[in-house]
PDB file of N, CA and C in Angstrom:
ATOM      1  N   UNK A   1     119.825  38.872  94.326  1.00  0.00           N
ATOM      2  CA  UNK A   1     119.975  40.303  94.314  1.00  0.00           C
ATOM      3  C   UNK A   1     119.719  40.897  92.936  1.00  0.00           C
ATOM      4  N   UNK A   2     120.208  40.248  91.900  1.00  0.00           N
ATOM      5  CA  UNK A   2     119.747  40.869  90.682  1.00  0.00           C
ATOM      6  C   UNK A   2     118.554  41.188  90.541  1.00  0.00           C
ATOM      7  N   UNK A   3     117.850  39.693  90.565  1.00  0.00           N
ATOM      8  CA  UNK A   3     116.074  39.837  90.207  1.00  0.00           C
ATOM      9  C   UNK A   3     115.610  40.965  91.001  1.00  0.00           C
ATOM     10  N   UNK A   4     115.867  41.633  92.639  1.00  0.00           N
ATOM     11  CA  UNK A   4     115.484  42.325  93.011  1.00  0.00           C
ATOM     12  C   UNK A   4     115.885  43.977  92.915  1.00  0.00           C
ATOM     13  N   UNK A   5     117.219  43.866  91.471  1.00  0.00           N
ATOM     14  CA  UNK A   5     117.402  45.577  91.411  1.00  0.00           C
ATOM     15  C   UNK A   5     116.711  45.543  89.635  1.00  0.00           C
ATOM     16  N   UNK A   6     116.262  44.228  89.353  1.00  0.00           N
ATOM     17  CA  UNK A   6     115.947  44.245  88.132  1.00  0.00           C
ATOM     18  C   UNK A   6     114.282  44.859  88.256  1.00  0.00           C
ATOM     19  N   UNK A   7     113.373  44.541  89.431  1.00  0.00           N
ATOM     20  CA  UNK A   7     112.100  44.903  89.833  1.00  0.00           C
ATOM     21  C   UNK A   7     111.846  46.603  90.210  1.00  0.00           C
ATOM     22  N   UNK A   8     113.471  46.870  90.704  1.00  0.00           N
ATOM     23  CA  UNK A   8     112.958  48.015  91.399  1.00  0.00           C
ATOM     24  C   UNK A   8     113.599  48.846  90.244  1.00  0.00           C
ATOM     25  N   UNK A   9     114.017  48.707  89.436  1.00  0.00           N
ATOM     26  CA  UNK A   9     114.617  49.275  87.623  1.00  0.00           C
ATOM     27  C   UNK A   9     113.240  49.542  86.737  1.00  0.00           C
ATOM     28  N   UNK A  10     112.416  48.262  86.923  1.00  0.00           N
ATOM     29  CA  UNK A  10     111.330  48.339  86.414  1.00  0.00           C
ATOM     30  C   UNK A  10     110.323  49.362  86.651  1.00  0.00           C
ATOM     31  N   UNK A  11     110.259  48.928  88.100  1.00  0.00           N
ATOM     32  CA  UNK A  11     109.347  50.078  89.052  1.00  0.00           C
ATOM     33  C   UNK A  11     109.153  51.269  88.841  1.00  0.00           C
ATOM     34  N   UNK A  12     110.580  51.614  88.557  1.00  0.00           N
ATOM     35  CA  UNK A  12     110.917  53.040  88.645  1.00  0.00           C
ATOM     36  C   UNK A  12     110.763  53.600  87.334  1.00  0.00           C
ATOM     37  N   UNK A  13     110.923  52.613  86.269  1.00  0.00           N
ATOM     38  CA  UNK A  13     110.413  53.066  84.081  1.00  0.00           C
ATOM     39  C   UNK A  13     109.275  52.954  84.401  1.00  0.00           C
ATOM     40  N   UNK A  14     108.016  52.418  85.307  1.00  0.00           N
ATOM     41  CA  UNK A  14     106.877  52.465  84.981  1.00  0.00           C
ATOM     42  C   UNK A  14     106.333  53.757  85.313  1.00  0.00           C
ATOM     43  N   UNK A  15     107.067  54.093  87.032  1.00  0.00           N
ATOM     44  CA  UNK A  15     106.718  55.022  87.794  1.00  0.00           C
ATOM     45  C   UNK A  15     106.420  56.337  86.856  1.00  0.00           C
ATOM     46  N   UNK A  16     107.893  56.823  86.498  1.00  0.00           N
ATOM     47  CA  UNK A  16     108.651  56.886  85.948  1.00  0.00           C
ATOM     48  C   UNK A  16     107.611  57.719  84.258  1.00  0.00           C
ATOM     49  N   UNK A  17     106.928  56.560  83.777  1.00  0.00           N
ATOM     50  CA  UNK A  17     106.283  56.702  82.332  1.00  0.00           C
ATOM     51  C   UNK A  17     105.134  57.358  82.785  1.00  0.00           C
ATOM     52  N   UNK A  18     104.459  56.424  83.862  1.00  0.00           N
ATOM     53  CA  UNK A  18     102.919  57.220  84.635  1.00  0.00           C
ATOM     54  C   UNK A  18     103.100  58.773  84.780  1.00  0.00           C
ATOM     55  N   UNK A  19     104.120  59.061  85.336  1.00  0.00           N
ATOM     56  CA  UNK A  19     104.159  60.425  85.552  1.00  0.00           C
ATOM     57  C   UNK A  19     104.407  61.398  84.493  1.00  0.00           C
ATOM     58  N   UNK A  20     105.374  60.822  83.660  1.00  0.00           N
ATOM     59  CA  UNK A  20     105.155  61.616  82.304  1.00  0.00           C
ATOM     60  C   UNK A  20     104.015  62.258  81.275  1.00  0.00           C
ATOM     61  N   UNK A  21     103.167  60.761  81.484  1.00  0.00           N
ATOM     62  CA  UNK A  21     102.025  60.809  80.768  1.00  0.00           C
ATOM     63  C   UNK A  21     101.052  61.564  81.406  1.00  0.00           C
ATOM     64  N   UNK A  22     101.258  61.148  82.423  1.00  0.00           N
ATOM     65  CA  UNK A  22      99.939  62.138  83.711  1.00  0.00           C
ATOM     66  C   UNK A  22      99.989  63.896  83.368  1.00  0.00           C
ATOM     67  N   UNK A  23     101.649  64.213  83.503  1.00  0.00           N
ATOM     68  CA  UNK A  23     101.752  65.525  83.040  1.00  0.00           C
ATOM     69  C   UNK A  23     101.196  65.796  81.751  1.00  0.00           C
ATOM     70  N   UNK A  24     101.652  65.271  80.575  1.00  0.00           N
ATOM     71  CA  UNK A  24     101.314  65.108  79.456  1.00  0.00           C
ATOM     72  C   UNK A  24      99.335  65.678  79.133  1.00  0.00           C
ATOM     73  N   UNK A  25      98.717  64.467  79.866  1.00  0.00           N
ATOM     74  CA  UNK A  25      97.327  64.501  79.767  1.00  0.00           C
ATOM     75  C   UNK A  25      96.772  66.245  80.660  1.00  0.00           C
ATOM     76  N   UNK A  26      97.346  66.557  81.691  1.00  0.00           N
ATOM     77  CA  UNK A  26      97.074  67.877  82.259  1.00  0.00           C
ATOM     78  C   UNK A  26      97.362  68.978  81.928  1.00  0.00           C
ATOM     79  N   UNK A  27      98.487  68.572  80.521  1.00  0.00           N
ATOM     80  CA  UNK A  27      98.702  70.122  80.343  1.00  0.00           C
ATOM     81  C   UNK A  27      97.725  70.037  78.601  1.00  0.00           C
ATOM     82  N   UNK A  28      97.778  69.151  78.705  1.00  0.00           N
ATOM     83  CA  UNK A  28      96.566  69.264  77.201  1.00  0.00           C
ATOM     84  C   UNK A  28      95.260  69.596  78.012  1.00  0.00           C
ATOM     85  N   UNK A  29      94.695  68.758  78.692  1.00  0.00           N
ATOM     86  CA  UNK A  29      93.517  69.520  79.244  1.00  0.00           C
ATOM     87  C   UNK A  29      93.616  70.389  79.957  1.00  0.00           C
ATOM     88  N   UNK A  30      94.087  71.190  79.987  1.00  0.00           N
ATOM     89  CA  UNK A  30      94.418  72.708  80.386  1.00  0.00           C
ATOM     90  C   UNK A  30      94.658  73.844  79.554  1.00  0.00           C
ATOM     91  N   UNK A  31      94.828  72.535  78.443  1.00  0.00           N
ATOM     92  CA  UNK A  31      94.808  73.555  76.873  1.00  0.00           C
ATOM     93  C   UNK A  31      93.439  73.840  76.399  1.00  0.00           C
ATOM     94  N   UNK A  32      92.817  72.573  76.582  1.00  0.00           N
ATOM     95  CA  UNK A  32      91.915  72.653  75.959  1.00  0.00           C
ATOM     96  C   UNK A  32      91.007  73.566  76.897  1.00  0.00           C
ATOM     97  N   UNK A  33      91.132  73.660  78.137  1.00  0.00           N
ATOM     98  CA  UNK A  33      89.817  74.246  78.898  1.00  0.00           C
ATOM     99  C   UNK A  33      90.115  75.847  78.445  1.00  0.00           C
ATOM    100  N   UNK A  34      91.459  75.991  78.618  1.00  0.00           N
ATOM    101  CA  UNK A  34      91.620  77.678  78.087  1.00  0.00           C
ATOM    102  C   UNK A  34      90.951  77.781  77.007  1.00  0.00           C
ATOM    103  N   UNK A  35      91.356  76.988  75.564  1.00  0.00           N
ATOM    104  CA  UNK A  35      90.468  77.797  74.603  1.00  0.00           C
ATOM    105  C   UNK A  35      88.772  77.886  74.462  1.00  0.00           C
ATOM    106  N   UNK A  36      88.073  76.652  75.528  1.00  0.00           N
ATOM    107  CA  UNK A  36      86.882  76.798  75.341  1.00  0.00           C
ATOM    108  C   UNK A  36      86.303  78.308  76.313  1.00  0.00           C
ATOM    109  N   UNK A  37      87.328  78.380  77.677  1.00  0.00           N
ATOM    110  CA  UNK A  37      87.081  79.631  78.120  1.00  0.00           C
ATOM    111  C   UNK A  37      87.331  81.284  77.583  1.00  0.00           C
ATOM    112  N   UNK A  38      88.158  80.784  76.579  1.00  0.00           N
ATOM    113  CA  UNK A  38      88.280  81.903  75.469  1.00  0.00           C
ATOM    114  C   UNK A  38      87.675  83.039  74.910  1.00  0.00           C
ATOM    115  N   UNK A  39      86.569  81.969  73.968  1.00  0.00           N
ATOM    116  CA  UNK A  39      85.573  82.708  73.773  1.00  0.00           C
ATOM    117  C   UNK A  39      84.413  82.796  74.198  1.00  0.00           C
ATOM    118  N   UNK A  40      84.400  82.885  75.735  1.00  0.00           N
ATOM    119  CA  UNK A  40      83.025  83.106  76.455  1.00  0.00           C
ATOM    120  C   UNK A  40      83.948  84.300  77.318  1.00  0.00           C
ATOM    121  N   UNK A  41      85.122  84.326  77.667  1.00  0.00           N
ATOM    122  CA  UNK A  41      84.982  85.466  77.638  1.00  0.00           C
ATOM    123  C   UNK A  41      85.189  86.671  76.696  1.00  0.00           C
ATOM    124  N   UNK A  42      85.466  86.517  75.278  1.00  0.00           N
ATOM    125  CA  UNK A  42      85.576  87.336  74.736  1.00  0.00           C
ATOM    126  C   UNK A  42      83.683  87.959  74.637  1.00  0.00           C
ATOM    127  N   UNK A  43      82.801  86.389  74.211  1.00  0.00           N
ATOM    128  CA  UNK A  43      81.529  86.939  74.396  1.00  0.00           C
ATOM    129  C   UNK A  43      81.028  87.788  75.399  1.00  0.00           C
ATOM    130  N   UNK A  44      81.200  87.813  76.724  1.00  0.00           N
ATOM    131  CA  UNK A  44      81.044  88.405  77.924  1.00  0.00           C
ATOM    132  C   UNK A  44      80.677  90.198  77.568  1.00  0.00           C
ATOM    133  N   UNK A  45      79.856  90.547  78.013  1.00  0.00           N
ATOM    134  CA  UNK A  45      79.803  91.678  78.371  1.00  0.00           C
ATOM    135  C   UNK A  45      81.074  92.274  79.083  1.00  0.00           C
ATOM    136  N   UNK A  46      81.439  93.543  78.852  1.00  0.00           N
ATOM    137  CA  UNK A  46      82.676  93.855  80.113  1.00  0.00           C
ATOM    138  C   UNK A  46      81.550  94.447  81.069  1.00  0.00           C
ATOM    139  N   UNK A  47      82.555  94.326  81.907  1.00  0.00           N
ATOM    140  CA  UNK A  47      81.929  94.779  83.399  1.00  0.00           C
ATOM    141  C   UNK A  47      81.688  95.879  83.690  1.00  0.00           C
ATOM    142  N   UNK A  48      80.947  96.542  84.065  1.00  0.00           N
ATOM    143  CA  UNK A  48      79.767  97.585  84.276  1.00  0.00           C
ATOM    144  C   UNK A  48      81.412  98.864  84.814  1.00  0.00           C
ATOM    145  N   UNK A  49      81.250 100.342  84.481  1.00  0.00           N
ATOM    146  CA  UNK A  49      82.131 101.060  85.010  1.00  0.00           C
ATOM    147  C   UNK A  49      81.868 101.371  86.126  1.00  0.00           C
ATOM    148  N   UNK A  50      83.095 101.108  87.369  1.00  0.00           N
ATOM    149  CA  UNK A  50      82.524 101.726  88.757  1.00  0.00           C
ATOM    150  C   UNK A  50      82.346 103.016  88.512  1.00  0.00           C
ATOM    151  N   UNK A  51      81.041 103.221  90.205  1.00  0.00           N
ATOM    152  CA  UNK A  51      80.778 103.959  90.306  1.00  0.00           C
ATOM    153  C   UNK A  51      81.402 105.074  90.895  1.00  0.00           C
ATOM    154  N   UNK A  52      80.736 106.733  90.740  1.00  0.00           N
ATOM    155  CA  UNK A  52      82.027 107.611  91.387  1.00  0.00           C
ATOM    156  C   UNK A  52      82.649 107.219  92.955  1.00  0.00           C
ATOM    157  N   UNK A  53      83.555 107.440  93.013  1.00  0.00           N
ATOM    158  CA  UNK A  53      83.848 107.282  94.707  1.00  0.00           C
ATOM    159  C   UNK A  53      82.948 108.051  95.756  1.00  0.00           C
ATOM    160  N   UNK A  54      82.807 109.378  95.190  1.00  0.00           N
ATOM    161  CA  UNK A  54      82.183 110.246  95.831  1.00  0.00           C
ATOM    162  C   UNK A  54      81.050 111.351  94.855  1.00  0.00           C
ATOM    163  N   UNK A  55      80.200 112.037  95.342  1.00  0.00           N
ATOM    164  CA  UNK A  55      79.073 112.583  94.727  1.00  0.00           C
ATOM    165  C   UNK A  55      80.313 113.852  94.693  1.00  0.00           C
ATOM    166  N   UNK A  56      79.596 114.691  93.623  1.00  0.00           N
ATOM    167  CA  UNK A  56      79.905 115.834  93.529  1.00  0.00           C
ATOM    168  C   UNK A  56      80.216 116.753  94.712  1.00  0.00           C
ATOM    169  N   UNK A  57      81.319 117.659  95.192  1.00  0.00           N
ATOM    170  CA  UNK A  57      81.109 118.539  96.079  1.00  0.00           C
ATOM    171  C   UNK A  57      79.948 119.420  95.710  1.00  0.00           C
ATOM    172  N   UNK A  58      79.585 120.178  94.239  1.00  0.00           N
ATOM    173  CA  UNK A  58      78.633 120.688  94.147  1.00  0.00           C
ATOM    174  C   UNK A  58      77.077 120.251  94.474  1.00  0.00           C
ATOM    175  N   UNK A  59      76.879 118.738  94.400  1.00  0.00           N
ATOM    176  CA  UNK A  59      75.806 118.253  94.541  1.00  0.00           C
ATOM    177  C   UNK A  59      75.416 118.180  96.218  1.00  0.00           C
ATOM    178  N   UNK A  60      76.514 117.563  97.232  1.00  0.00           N
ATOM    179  CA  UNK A  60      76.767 117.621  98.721  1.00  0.00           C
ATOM    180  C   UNK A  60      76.750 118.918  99.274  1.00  0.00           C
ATOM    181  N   UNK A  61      77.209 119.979  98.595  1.00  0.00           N
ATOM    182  CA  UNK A  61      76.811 121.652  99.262  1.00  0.00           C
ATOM    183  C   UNK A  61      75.288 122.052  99.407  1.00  0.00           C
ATOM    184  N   UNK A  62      74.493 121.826  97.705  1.00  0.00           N
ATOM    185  CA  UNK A  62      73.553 121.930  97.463  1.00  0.00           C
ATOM    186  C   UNK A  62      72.470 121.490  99.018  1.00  0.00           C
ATOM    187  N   UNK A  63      72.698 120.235  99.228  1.00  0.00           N
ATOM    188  CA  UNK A  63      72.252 119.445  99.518  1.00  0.00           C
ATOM    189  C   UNK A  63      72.021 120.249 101.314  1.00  0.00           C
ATOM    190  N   UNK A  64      73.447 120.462 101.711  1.00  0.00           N
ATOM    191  CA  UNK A  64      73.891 120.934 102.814  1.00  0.00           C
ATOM    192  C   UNK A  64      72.913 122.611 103.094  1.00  0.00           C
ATOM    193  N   UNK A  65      72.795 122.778 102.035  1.00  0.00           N
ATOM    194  CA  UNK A  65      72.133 124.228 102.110  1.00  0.00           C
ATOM    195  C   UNK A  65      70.862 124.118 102.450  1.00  0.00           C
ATOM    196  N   UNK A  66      69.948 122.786 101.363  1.00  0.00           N
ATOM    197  CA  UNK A  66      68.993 122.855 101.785  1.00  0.00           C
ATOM    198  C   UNK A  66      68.470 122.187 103.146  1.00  0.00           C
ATOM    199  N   UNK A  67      69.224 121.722 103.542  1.00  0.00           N
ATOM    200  CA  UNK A  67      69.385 121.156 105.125  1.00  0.00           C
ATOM    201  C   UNK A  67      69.089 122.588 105.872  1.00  0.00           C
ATOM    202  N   UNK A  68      70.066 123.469 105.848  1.00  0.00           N
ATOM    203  CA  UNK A  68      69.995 124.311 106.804  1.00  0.00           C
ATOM    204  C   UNK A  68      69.287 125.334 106.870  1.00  0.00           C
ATOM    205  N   UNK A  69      68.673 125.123 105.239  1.00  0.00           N
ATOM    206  CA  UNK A  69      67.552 125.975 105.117  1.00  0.00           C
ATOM    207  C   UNK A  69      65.849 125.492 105.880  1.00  0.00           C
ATOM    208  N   UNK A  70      65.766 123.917 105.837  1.00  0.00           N
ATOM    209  CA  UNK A  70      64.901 123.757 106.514  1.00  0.00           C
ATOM    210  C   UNK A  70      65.197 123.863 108.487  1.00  0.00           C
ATOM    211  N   UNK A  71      66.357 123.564 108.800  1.00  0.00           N
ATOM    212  CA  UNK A  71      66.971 123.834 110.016  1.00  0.00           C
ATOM    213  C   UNK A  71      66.341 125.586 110.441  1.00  0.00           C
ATOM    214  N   UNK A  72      66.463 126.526 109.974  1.00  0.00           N
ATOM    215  CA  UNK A  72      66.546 127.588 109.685  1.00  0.00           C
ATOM    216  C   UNK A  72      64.897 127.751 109.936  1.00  0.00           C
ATOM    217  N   UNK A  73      64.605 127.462 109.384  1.00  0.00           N
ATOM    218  CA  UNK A  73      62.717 127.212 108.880  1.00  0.00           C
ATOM    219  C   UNK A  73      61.890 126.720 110.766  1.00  0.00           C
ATOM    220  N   UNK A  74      62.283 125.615 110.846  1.00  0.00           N
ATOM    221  CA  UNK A  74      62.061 124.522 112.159  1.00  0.00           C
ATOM    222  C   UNK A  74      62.517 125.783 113.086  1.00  0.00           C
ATOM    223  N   UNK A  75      63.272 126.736 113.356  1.00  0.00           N
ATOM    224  CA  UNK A  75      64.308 127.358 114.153  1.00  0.00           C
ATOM    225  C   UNK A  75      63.008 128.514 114.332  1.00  0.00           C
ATOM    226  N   UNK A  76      62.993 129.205 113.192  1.00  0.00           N
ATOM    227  CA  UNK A  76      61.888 130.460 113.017  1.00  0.00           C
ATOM    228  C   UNK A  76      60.218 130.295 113.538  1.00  0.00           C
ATOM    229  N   UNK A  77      60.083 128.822 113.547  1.00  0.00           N
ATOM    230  CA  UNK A  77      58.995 128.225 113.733  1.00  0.00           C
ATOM    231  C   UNK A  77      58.895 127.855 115.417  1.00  0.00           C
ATOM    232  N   UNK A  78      60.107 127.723 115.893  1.00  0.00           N
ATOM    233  CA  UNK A  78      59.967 127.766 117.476  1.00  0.00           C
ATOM    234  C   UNK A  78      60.131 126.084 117.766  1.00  0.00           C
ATOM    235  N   UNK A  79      60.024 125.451 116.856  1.00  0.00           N
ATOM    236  CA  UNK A  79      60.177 123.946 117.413  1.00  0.00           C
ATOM    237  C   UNK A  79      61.744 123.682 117.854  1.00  0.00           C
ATOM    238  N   UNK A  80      62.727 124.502 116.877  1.00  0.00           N
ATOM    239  CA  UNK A  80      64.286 124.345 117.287  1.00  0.00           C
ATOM    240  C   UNK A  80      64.537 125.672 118.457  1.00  0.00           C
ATOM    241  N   UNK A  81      65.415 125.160 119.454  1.00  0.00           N
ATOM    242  CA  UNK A  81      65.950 126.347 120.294  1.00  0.00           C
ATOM    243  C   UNK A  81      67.078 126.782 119.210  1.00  0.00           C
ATOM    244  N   UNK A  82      67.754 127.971 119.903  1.00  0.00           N
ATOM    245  CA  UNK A  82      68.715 128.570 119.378  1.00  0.00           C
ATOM    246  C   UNK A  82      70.354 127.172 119.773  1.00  0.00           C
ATOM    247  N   UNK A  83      69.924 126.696 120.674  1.00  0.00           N
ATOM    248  CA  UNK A  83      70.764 125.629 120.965  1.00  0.00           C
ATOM    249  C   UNK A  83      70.982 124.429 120.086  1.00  0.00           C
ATOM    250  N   UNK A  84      69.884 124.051 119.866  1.00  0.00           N
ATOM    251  CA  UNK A  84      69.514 122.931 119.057  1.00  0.00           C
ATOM    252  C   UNK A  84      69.885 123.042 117.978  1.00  0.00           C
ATOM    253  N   UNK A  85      69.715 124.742 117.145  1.00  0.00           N
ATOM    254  CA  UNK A  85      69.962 124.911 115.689  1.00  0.00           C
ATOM    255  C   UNK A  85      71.434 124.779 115.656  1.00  0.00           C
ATOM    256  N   UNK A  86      71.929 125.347 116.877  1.00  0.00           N
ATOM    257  CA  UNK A  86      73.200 125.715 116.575  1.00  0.00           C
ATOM    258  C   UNK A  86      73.889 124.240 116.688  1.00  0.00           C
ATOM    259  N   UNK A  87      73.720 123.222 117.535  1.00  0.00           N
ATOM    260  CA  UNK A  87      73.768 121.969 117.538  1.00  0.00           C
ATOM    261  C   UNK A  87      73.884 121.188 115.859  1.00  0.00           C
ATOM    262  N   UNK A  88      72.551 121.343 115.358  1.00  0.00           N
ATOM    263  CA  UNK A  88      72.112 120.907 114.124  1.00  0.00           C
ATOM    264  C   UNK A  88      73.654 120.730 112.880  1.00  0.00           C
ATOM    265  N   UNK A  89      73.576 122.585 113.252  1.00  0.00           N
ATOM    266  CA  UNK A  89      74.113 123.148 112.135  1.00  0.00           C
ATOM    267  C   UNK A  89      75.861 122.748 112.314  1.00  0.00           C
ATOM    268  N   UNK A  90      75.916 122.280 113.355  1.00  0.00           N
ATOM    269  CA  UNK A  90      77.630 122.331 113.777  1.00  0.00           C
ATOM    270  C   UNK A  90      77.866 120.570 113.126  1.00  0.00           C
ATOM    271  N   UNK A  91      76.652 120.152 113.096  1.00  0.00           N
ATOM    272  CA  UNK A  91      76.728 118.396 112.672  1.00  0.00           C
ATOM    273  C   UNK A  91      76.975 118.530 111.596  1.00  0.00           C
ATOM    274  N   UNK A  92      75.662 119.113 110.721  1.00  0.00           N
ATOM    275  CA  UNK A  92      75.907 119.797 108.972  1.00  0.00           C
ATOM    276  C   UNK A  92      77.326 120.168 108.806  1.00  0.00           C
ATOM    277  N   UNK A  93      77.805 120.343 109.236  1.00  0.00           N
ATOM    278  CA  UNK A  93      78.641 121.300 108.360  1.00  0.00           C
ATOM    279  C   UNK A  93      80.119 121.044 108.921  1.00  0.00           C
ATOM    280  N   UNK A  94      80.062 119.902 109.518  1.00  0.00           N
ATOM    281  CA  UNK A  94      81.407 119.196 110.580  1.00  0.00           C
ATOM    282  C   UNK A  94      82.008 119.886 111.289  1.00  0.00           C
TER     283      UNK A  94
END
């Protein structure tokens, strides 16, 4: 019985050391990978500024006008009914 709590005493300082060291070795190379990632990103460009969420209301009115100005145009010209424009224009303009 001895020899066999003397093996598993052993077992367990080796186990025991492996795991120490294992931690040991992962948190140094984890040191080391941070500082080489360091300065690549300090080199890095920063990242581009998003873009607006939305266009200008002034630019989307603009826009809306000249819609209904050609609507308007197509309408006078006989290709749009009075239905159709009014159709058109109810889409334009929600």
């Amino acid at each position: 019985m001895p020899g066999l709590l003397r093996g598993v005493a052993r077992t367990a300082v080796v186990a025991g050391t492996a795991t120490a060291v294992s931690n040991r070795v992962s948190r140094r190379q984890a040191g080391r990978w941070a500082q080489q990632e360091a300065p690549q990103a300090a080199a890095a460009p920063p990242p581009p500024a998003p873009a607006p969420a939305a266009a200008p209301a002034a630019d989307d009115m603009s826009t809306r006008i000249e819609q209904l100005k050609q609507l308007s145009t197509l309408k006078e010209q006989g290709v749009l009914t009075e239905e159709e424009f009014a159709e058109q224009k109810r889409r334009l303009l929600g």
